[in-house]
Protein backbone atom coordinates (compact mmCIF):
# COMPACT_ATOMS: atom_id res chain seq x y z
CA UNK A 1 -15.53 -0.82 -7.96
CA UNK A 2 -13.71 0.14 -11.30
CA UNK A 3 -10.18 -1.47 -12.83
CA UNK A 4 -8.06 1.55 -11.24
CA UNK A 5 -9.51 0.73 -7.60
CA UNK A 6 -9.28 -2.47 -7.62
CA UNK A 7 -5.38 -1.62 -8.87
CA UNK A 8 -4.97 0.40 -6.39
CA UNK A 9 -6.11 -1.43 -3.13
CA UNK A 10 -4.53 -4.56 -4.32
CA UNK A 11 -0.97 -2.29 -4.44
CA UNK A 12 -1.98 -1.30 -0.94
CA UNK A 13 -2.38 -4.36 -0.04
CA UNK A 14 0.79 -6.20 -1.82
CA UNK A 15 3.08 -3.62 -0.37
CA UNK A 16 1.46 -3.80 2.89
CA UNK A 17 2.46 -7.36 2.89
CA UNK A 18 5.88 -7.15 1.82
CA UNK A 19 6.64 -4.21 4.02
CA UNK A 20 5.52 -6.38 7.09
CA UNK A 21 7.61 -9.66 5.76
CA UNK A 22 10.82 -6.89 5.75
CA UNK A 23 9.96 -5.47 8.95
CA UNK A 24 10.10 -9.01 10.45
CA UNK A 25 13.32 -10.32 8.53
CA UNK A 26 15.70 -7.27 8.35
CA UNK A 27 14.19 -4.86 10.36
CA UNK A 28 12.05 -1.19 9.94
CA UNK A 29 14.17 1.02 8.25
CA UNK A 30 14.95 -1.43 5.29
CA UNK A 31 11.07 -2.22 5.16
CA UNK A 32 10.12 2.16 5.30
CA UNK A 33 9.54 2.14 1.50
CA UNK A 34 7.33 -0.73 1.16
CA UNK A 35 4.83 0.53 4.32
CA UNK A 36 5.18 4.42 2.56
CA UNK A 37 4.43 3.11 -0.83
CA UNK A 38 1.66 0.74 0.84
CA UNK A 39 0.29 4.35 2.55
CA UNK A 40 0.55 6.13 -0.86
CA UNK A 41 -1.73 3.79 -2.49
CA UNK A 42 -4.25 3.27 0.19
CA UNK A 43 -4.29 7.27 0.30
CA UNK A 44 -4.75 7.86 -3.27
CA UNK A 45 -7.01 5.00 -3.34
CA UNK A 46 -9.29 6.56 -0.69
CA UNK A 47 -9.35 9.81 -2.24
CA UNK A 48 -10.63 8.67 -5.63
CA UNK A 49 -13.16 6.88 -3.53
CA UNK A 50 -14.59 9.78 -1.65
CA UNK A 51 -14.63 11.95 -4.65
CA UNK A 52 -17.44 9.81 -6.20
């Protein structure tokens, strides 16, 4: 795995985690940009993946 990957999932994964901890505390729709964002990267992520 190259520097950008690595990047990448670990964004996934970091927003992924704060997304849930906001879902929990203050509900969904004040966590919606953390899970998107967390999406983004695990999307963009995949497709650099496949394209190898």
């Amino acid at each position: 795995m190259r520097l950008p990957d690595v990047i990448l999932l670990s964004l996934a994964v970091v927003f992924l985690i704060v997304g849930i901890d906001q879902v929990i505390t203050i509900g969904f729709g004040n966590a919606y940009w953390a899970i998107m964002l967390a999406l983004i990267f695990f999307f963009v992520y995949n497709l650099r993946r496949r394209k190898k």
